[in-house]
Every structure is written in structure tokens, then in C-alpha cells.
C-alpha atoms as a PDB file:
ATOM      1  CA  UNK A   1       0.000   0.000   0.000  1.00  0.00           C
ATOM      2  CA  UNK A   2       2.602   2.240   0.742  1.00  0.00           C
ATOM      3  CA  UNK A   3       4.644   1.328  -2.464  1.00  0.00           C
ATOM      4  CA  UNK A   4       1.868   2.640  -4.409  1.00  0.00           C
ATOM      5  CA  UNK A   5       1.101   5.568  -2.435  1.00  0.00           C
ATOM      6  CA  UNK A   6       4.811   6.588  -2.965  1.00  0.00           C
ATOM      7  CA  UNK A   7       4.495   5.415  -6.651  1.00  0.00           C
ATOM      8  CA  UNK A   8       1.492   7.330  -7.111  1.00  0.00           C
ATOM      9  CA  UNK A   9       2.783  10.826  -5.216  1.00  0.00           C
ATOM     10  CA  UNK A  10       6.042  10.372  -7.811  1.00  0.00           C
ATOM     11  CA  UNK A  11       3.846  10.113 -10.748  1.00  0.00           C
ATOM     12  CA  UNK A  12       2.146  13.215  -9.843  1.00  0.00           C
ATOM     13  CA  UNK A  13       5.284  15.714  -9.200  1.00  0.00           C
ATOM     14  CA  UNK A  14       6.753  14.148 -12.900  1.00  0.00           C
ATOM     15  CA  UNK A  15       2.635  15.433 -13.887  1.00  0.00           C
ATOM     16  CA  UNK A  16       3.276  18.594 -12.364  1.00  0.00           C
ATOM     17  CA  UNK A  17       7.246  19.252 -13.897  1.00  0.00           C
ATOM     18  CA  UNK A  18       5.385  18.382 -17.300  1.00  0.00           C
ATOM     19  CA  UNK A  19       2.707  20.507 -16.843  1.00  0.00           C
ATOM     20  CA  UNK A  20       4.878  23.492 -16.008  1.00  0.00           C
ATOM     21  CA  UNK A  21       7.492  22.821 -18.291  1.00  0.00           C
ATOM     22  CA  UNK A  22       4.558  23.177 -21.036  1.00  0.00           C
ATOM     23  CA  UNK A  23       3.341  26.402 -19.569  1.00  0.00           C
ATOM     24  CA  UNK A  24       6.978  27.898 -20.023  1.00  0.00           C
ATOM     25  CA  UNK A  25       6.649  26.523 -23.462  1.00  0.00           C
ATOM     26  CA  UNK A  26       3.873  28.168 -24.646  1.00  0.00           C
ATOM     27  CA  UNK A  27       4.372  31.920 -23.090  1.00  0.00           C
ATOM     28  CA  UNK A  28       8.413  31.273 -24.463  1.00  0.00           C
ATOM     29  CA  UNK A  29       6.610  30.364 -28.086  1.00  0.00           C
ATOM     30  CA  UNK A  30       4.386  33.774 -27.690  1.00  0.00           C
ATOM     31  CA  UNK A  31       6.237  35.897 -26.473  1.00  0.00           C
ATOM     32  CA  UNK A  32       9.854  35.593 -27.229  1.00  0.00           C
ATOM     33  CA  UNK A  33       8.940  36.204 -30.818  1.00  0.00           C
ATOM     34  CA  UNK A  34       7.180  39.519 -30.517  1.00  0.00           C
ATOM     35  CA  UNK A  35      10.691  40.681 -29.043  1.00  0.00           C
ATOM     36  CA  UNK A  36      12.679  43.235 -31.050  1.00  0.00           C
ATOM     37  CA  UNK A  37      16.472  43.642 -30.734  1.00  0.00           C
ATOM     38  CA  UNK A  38      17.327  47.099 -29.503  1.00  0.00           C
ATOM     39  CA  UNK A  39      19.822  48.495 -31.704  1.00  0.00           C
ATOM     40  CA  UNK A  40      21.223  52.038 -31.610  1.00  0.00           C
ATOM     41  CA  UNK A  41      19.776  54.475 -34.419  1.00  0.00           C
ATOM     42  CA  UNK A  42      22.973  55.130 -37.436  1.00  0.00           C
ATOM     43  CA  UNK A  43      22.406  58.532 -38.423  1.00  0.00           C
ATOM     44  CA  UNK A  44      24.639  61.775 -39.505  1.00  0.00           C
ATOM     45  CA  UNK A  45      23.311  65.106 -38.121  1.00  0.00           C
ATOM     46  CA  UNK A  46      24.387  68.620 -38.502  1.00  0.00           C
ATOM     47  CA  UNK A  47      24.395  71.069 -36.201  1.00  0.00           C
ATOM     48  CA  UNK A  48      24.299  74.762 -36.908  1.00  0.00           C
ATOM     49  CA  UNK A  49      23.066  78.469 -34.575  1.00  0.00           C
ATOM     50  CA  UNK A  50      20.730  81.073 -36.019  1.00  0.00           C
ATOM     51  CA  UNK A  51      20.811  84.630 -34.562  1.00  0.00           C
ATOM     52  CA  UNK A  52      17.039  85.206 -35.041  1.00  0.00           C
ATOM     53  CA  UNK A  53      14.499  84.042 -33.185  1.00  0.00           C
ATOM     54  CA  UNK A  54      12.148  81.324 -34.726  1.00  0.00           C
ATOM     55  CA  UNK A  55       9.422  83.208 -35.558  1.00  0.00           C
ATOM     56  CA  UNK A  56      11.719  85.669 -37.658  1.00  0.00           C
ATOM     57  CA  UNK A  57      13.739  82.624 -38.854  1.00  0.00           C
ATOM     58  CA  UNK A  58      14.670  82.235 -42.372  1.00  0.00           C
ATOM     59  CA  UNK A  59      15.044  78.876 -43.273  1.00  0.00           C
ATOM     60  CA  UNK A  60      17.141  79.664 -46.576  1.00  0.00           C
ATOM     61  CA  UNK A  61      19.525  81.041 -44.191  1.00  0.00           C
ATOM     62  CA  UNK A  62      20.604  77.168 -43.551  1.00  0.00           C
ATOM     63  CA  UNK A  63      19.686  74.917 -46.270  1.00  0.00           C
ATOM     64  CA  UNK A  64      19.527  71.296 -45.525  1.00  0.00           C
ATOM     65  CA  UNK A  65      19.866  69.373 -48.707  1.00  0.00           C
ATOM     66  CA  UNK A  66      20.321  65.753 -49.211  1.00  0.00           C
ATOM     67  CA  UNK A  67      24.130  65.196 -47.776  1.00  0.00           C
ATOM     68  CA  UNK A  68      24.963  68.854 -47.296  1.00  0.00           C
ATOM     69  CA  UNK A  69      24.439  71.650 -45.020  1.00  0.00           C
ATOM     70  CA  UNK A  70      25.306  75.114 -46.248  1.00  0.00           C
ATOM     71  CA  UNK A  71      27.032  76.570 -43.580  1.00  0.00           C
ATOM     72  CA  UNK A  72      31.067  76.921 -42.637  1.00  0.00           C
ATOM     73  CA  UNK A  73      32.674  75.296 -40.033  1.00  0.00           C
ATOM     74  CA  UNK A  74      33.178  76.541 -36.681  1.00  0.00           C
ATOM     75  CA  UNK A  75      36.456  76.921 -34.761  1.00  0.00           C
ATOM     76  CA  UNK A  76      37.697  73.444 -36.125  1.00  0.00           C
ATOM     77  CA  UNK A  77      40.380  73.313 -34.303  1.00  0.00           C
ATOM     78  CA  UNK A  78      38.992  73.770 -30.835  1.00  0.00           C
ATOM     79  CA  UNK A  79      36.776  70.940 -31.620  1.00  0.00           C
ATOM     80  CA  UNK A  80      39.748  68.345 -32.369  1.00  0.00           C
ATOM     81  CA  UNK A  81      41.421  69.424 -28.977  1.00  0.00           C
ATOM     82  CA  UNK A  82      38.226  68.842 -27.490  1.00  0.00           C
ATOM     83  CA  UNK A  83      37.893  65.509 -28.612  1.00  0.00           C
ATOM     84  CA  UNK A  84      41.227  64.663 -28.043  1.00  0.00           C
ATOM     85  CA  UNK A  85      41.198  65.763 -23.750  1.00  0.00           C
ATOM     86  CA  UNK A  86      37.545  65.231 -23.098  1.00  0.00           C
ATOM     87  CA  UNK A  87      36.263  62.954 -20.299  1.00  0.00           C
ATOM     88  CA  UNK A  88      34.224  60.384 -22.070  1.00  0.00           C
ATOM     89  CA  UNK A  89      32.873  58.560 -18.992  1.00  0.00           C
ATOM     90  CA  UNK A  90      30.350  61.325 -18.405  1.00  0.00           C
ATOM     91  CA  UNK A  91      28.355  59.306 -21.317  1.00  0.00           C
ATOM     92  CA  UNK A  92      26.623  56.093 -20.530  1.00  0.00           C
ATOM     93  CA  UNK A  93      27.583  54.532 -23.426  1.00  0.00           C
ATOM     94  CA  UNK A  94      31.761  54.951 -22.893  1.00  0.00           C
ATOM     95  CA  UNK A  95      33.380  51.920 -22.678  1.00  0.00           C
ATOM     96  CA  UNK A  96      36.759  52.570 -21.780  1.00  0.00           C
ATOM     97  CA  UNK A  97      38.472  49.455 -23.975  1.00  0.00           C
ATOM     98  CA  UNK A  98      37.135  51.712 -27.185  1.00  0.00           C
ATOM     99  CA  UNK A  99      38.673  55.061 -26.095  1.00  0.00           C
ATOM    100  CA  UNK A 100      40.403  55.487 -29.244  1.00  0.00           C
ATOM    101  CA  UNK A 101      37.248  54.695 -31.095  1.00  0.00           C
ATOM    102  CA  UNK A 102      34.884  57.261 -29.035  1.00  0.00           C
ATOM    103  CA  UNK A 103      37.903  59.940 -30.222  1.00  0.00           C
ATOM    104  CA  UNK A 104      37.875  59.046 -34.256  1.00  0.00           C
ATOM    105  CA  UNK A 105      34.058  59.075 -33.535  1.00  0.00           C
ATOM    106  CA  UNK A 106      34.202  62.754 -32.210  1.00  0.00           C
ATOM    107  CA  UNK A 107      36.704  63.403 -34.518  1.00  0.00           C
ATOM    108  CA  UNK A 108      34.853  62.860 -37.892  1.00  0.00           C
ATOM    109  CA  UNK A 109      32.130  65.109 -36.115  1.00  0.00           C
ATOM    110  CA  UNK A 110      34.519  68.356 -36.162  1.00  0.00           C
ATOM    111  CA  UNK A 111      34.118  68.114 -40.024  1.00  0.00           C
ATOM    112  CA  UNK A 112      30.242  69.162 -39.672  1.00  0.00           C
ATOM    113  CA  UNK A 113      30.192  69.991 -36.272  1.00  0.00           C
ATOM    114  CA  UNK A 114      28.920  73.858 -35.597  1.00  0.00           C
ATOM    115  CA  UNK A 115      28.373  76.844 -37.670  1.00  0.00           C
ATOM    116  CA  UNK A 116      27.874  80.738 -36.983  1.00  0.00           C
ATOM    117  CA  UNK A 117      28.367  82.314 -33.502  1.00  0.00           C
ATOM    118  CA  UNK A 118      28.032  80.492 -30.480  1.00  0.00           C
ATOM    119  CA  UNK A 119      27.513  83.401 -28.532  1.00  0.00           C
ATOM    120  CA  UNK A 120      24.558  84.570 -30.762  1.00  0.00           C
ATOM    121  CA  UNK A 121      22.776  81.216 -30.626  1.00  0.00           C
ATOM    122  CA  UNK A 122      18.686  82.275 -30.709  1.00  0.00           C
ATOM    123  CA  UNK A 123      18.058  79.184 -32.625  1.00  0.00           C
ATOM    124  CA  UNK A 124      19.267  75.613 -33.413  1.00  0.00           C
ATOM    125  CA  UNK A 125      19.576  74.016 -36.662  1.00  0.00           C
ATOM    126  CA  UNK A 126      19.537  69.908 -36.695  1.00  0.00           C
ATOM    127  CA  UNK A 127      20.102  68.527 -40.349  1.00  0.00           C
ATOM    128  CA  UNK A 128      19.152  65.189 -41.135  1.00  0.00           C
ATOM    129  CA  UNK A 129      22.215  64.086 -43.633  1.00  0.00           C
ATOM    130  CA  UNK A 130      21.256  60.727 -43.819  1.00  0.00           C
ATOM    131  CA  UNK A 131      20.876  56.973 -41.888  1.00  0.00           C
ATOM    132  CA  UNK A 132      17.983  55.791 -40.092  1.00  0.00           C
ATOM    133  CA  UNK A 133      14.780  57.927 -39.443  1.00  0.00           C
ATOM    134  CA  UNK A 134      13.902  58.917 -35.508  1.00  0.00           C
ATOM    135  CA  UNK A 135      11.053  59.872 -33.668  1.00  0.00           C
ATOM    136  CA  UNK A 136      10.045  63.658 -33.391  1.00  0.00           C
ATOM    137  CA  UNK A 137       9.003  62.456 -29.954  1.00  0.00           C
ATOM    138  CA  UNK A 138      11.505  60.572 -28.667  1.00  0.00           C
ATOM    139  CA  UNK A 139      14.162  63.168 -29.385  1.00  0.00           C
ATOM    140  CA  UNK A 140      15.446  65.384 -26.309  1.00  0.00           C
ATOM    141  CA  UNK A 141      17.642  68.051 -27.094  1.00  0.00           C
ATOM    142  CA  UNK A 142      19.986  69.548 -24.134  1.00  0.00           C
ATOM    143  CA  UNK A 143      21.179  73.071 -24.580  1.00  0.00           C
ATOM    144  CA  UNK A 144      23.163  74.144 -21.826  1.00  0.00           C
ATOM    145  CA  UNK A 145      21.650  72.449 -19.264  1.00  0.00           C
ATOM    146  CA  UNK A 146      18.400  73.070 -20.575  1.00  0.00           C
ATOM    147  CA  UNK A 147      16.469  69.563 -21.530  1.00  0.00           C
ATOM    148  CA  UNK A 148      13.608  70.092 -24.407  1.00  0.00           C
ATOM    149  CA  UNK A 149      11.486  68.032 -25.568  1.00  0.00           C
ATOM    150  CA  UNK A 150       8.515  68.692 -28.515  1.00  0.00           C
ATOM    151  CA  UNK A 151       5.846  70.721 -26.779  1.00  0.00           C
ATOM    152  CA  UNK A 152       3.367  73.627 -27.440  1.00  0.00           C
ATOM    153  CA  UNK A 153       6.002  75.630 -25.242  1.00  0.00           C
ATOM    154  CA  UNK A 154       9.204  75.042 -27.373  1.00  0.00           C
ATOM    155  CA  UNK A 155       7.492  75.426 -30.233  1.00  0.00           C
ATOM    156  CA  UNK A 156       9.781  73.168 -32.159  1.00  0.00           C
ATOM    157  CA  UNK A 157       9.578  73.477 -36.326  1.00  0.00           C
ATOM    158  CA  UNK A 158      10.156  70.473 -39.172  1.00  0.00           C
ATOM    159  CA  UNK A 159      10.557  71.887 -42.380  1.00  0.00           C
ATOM    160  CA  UNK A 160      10.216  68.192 -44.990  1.00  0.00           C
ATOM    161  CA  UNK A 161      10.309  69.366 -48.363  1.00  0.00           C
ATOM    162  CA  UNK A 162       8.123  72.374 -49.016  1.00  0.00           C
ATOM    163  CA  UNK A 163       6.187  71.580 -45.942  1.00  0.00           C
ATOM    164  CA  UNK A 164       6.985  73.114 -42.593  1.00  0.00           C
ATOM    165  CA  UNK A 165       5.413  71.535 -39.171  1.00  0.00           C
ATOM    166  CA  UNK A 166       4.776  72.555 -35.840  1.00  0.00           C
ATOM    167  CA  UNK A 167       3.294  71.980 -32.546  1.00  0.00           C
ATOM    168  CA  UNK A 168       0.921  69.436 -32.653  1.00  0.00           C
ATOM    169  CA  UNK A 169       1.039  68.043 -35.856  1.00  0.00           C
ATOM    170  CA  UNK A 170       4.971  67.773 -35.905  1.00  0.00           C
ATOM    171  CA  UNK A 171       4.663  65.297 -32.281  1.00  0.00           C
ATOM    172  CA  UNK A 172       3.465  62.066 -34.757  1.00  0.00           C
ATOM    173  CA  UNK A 173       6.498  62.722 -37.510  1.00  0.00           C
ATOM    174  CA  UNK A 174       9.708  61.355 -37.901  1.00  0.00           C
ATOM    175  CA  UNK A 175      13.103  63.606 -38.881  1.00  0.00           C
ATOM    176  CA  UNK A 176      14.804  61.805 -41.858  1.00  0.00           C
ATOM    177  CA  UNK A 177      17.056  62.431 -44.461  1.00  0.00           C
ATOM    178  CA  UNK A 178      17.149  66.006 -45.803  1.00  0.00           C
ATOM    179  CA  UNK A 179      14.441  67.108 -43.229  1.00  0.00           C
ATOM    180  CA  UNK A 180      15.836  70.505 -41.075  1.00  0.00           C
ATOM    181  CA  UNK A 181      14.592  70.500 -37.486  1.00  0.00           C
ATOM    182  CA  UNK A 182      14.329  74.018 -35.711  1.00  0.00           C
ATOM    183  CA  UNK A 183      14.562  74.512 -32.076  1.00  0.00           C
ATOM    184  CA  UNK A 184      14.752  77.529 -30.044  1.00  0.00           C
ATOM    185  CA  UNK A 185      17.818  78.008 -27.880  1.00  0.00           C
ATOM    186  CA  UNK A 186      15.560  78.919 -24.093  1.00  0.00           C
ATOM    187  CA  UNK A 187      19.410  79.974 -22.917  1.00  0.00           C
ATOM    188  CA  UNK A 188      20.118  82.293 -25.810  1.00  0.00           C
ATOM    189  CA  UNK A 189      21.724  84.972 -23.617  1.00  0.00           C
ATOM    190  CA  UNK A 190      24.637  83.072 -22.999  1.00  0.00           C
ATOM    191  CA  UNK A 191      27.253  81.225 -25.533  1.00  0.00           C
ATOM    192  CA  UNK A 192      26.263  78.209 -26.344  1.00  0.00           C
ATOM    193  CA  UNK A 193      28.674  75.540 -24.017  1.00  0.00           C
ATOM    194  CA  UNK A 194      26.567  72.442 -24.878  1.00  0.00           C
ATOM    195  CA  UNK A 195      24.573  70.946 -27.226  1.00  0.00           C
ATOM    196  CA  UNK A 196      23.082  66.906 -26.604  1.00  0.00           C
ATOM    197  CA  UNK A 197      21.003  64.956 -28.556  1.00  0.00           C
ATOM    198  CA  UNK A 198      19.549  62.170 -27.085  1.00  0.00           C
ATOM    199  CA  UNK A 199      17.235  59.826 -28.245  1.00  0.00           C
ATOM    200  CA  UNK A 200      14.591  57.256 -26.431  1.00  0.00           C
ATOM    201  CA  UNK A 201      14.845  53.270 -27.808  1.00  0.00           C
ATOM    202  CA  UNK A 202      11.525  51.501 -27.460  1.00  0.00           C
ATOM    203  CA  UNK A 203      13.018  49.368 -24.726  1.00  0.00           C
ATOM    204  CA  UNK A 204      13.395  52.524 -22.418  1.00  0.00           C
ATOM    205  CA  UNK A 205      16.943  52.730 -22.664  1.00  0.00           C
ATOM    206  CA  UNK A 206      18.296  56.305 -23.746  1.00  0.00           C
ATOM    207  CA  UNK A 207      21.234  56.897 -26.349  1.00  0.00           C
ATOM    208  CA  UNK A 208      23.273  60.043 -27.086  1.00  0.00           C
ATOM    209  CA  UNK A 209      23.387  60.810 -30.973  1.00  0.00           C
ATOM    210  CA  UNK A 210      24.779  64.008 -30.091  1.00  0.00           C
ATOM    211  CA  UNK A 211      27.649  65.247 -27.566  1.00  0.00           C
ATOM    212  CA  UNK A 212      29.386  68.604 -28.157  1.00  0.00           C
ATOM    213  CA  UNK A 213      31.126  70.334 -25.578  1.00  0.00           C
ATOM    214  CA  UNK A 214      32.521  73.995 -25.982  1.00  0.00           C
ATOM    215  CA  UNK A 215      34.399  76.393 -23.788  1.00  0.00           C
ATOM    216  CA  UNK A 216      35.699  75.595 -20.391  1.00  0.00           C
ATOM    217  CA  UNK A 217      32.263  73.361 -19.403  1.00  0.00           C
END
């Protein structure tokens, strides 16, 4: 009697393991499927500073064409010392085995980096020179300190082709290639020390598209 008592308690726990191995089975076949790998966004950007403010902006002043931007570069040299002496572990992405890489990265940035004065800097220019297409709103810009987002009170302007967005239809576009982005600077009375671009995955995790440091900051 007891033999099959113990048989019969050891044929139910091997019921059980199968029954929750098949559980695991079925929510691994459903949902590890609708997973999407979260890769960074490849994209070249341009950055350059109006001295009006947006609503007297003229967008001719810096056209963004397919592959170009028509402004000069600023202070070139300034920028390659920068990226040669800056402290990279400030970004959450640094890893400190590919220091050399994070430097030729920063480097090949001081070809396109800035235009116009820094310390007249009413309004930023973002051109879209090509790569992968982002999110109006998952894009946070940092100017200064300053963290913006797309709202009614930054009054952020697309300009796609002939067409020119704002506030609330621009919040459901995306920036891509040859789009110009507009954003007033809300710390235009000082030079311009900063500039971030940072941009939201759809796993939550954040990544910097944009780091330029100027000055002593």
C-alpha cells in the first residue's frame, strides 16, 4: 500500500514538472517572438546656430539638402582638442576598452560639427544628412543644461520638403534624411557651451546621438 502511495505521489510531481514545463513553453513560443532587438539608431546630423528668433527665422539662411548643409565650419580646431582631452565617462555609453574609437568618432564630427556664432545662438539648426529615421518624440535636445522636448512651449519646427510643421502636428512625424529640425535656444543669452542629442529606444533605454562640448564646461 505504501509502495503505491509513494508510486502514485512520484507520478504526480513528474505530472506537475510536465505541466509546467509546457506552460513555459507556450508563453516562451508567444512571447519571445514579438521581441525586437534594440539596436542604436545610425544617423549623420548637422548642427548649426541662427541669430534670429524662430518666428523671424529664415530657413534659406541654412539649407539642408540631401548630404549637405550650407554653412562653414566653426572653430575646427577647438573641436579636435576637445575631442582629443575630453572625459568620455560622463556618457553612458563609454566603454573605456574603445577610447580610441569614441575619439575618431568625435573626430569625424569636427568636419560638420557647428556653424555661426556660439555666442549669438537664438536658434538651433539639426540637419538630417542621412541613416535611419527617428522619432520627433523621442528626441530630447539639451542646450546648456536646458532639456527640451517637442511641446506647445518650445514650439519646435520640421521643415520636410516644401512643408513646414509645428506643434501638434509635428509630435506624430519622424526627422529623416534632408528634413531641417528648428529649435529655439531657451538659454540664448549666454554662448552656447553644450549641445546633446539624445534619443529614447523603445526598450526605455536612452542613447546620445549628439555630444558637443565647448568652452571651459
Amino acid at each position: 500500500m505504501k509502495n503505491e502511495r509513494g508510486s502514485a505521489e512520484i507520478i504526480g510531481v513528474i505530472l506537475l514538472i510536465g505541466i509546467i514545463i509546457s506552460v513555459f513553453g507556450i508563453f516562451g513560443a508567444l512571447y519571445i517572438p514579438s521581441l525586437k532587438p534594440d539596436t542604436n539608431p545610425h544617423v549623420k546630423l548637422n548642427i548649426a546656430c541662427g541669430k534670429n528668433d524662430i518666428s523671424d527665422a529664415d530657413i534659406t539662411d541654412y539649407p539642408c539638402i540631401r548630404g549637405s548643409f550650407g554653412c562653414k565650419i566653426f572653430d575646427n580646431h577647438t573641436c579636435e582638442q576637445d575631442c582629443r582631452y575630453r572625459d568620455y565617462s560622463d556618457n553612458p555609453q563609454y566603454n573605456s576598452e574603445k577610447h580610441n574609437l569614441e575619439i575618431l568618432r568625435c573626430l569625424e564630427n569636427c568636419e560638420q560639427l557647428t556653424c555661426s556664432d556660439l555666442s549669438n545662438c537664438k536658434l538651433l539648426y539639426i540637419c538630417h544628412n542621412g541613416g535611419d529615421s527617428l522619432k520627433i518624440s523621442d528626441l530630447k535636445v539639451v542646450i546648456n543644461g536646458f532639456s527640451l522636448t517637442n511641446s506647445i512651449s518650445t514650439s519646435w519646427r520640421l521643415k520636410q520638403g516644401d512643408s513646414i510643421f509645428s506643434y501638434p502636428d509635428l509630435s506624430d512625424k519622424t526627422f529623416n534624411n534632408g528634413d531641417l529640425l528648428l529649435i529655439p535656444n531657451p538659454d540664448s543669452s549666454n554662448q552656447v557651451n553644450s549641445i546633446h542629442l539624445i534619443y529614447n529606444l523603445a526598450s526605455g533605454r536612452t542613447v546620445t546621438l549628439i555630444m558637443n562640448q565647448y568652452g571651459n564646461n
